[in-house]
Protein backbone atom coordinates (compact mmCIF):
# COMPACT_ATOMS: atom_id res chain seq x y z
CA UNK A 1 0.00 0.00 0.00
CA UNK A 2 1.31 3.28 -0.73
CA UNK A 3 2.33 5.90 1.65
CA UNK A 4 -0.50 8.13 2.56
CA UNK A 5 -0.81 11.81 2.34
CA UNK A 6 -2.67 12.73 5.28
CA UNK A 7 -2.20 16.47 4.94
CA UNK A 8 -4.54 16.42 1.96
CA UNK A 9 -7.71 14.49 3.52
CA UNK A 10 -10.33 15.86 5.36
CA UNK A 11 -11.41 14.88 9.23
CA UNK A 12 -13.56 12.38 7.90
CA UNK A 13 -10.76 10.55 6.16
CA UNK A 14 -8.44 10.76 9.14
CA UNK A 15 -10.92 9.45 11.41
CA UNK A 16 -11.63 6.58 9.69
CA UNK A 17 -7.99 6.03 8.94
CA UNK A 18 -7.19 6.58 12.70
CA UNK A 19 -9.62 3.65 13.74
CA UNK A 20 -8.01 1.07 11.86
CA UNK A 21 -5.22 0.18 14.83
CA UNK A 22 -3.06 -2.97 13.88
CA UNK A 23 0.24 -2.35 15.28
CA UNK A 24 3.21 -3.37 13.67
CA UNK A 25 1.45 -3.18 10.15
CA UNK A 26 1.09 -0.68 7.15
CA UNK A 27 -2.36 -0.24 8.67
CA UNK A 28 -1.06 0.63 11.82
CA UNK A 29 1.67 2.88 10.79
CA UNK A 30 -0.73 4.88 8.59
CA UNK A 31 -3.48 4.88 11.33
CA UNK A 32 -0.35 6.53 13.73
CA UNK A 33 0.08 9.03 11.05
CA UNK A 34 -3.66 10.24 10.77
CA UNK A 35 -3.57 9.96 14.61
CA UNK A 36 -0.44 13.03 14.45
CA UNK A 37 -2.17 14.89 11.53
CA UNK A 38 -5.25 15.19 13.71
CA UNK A 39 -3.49 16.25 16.49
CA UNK A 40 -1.38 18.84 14.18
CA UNK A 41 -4.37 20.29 12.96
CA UNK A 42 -6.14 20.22 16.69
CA UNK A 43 -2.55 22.61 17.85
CA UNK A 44 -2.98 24.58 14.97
CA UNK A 45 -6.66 25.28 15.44
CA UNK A 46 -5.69 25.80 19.04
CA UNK A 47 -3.04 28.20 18.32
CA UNK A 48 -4.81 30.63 15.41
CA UNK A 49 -8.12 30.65 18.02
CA UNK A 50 -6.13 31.51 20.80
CA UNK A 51 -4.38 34.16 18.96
CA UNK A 52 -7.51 35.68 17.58
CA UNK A 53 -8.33 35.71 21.18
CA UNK A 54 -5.14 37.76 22.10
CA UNK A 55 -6.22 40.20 19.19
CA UNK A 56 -10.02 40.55 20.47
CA UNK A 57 -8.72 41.11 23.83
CA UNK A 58 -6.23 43.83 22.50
CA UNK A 59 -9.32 45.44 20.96
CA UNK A 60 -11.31 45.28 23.80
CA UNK A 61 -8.84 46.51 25.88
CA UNK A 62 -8.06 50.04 23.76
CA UNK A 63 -11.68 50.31 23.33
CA UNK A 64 -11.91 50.13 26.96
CA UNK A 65 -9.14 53.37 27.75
CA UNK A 66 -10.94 55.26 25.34
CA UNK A 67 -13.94 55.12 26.61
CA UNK A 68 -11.74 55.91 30.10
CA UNK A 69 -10.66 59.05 28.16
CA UNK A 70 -13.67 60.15 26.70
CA UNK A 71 -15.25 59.69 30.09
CA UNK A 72 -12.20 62.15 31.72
CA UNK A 73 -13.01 64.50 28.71
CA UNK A 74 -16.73 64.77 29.15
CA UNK A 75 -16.61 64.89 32.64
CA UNK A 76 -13.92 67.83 32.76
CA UNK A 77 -16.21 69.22 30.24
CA UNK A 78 -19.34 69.24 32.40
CA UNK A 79 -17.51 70.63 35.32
CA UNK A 80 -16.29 73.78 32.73
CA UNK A 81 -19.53 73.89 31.65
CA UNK A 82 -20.92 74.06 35.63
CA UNK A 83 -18.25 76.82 36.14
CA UNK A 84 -19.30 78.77 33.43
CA UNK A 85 -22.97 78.91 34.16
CA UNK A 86 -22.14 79.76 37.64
CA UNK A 87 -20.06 83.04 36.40
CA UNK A 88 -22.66 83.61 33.96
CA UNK A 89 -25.81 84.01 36.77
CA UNK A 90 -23.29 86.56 38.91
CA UNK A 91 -24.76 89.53 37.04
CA UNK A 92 -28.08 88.25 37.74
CA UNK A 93 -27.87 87.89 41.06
CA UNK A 94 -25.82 91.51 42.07
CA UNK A 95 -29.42 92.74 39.81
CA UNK A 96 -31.31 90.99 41.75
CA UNK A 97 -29.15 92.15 44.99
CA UNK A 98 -30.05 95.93 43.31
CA UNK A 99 -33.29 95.86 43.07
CA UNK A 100 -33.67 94.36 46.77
CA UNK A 101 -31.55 97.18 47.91
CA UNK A 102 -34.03 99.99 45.67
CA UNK A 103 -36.99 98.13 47.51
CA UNK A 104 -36.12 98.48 50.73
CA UNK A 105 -35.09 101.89 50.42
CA UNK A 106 -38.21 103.18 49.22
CA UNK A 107 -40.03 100.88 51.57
CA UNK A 108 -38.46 102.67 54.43
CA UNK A 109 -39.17 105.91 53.42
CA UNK A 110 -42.78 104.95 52.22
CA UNK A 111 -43.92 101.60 53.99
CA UNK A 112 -47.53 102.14 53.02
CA UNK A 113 -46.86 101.68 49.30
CA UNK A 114 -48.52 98.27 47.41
CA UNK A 115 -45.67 98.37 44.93
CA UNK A 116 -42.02 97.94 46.02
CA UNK A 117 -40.96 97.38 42.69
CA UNK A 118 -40.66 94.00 44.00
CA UNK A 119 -42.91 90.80 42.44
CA UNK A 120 -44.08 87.61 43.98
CA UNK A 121 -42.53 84.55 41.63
CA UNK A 122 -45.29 82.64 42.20
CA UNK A 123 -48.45 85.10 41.08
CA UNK A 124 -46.48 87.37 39.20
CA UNK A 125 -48.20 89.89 41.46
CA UNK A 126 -46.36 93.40 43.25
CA UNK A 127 -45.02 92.79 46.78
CA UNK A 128 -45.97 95.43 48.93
CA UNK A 129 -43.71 96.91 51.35
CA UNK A 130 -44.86 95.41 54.28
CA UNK A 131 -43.99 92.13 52.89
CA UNK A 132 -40.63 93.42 51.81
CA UNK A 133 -40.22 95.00 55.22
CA UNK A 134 -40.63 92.06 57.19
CA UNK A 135 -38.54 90.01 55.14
CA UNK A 136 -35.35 92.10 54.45
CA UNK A 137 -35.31 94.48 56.89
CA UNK A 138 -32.50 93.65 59.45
């Protein structure tokens, strides 16, 4: 019989090749030799999945410290953003400040008055200076 190329069959051929098992014959030697070619090709499978593996896990990995990064980014972002707003509302509130000063000036000189220039946020309506009175006065 003559020798046989087991690189060139498929698992089905080397299977059935590997079960015939008569040591010491041509049988046996080729049944040894589809026996190593299926192991070959078992290591080499092994080898190419586990290096895909190393190359997902690369992937993952920088995918992973970018997000970390954009994360940073966003968050140092948001925190600018938080800083800004804050300096933004300052001329609000010295206005505001103002016009709590103007009301209790002219509500000390004229306490009787329905309009301190003041308005409730909640009807939209004047405070009178009473109200104002009793709330800012010191």
């Amino acid at each position: 019989m003559p020798d046989t190329d087991t690189r060139n069959m498929d698992v089905d051929q080397l299977v059935n090749l590997a079960g015939k098992t008569v040591m010491g014959t041509l049988n046996g030697l080729q049944s040894q030799k589809a026996q190593a070619e299926i192991n070959r090709r078992l290591i080499e499978a092994l080898n190419e999945s586990r290096d895909s593996t190393n190359r997902y896990s690369e992937k993952l990995l920088f995918l992973t410290w970018a997000l970390v990064f954009l994360t940073v980014v966003l968050t140092w972002f948001t925190f600018q953003t938080y800083k800004l707003q804050k300096i933004q509302s300052i001329p609000e509130q010295i206005s505001q400040a103002q016009a709590i000063s103007r009301a209790i000036e002219l509500c000390s000189n004229s306490p009787e008055l329905e309009n301190s220039g003041l308005y409730d946020l909640s009807t939209g309506e004047p405070t009178p200076c009473s109200q104002v009175l009793n709330q800012y006065k010191k």
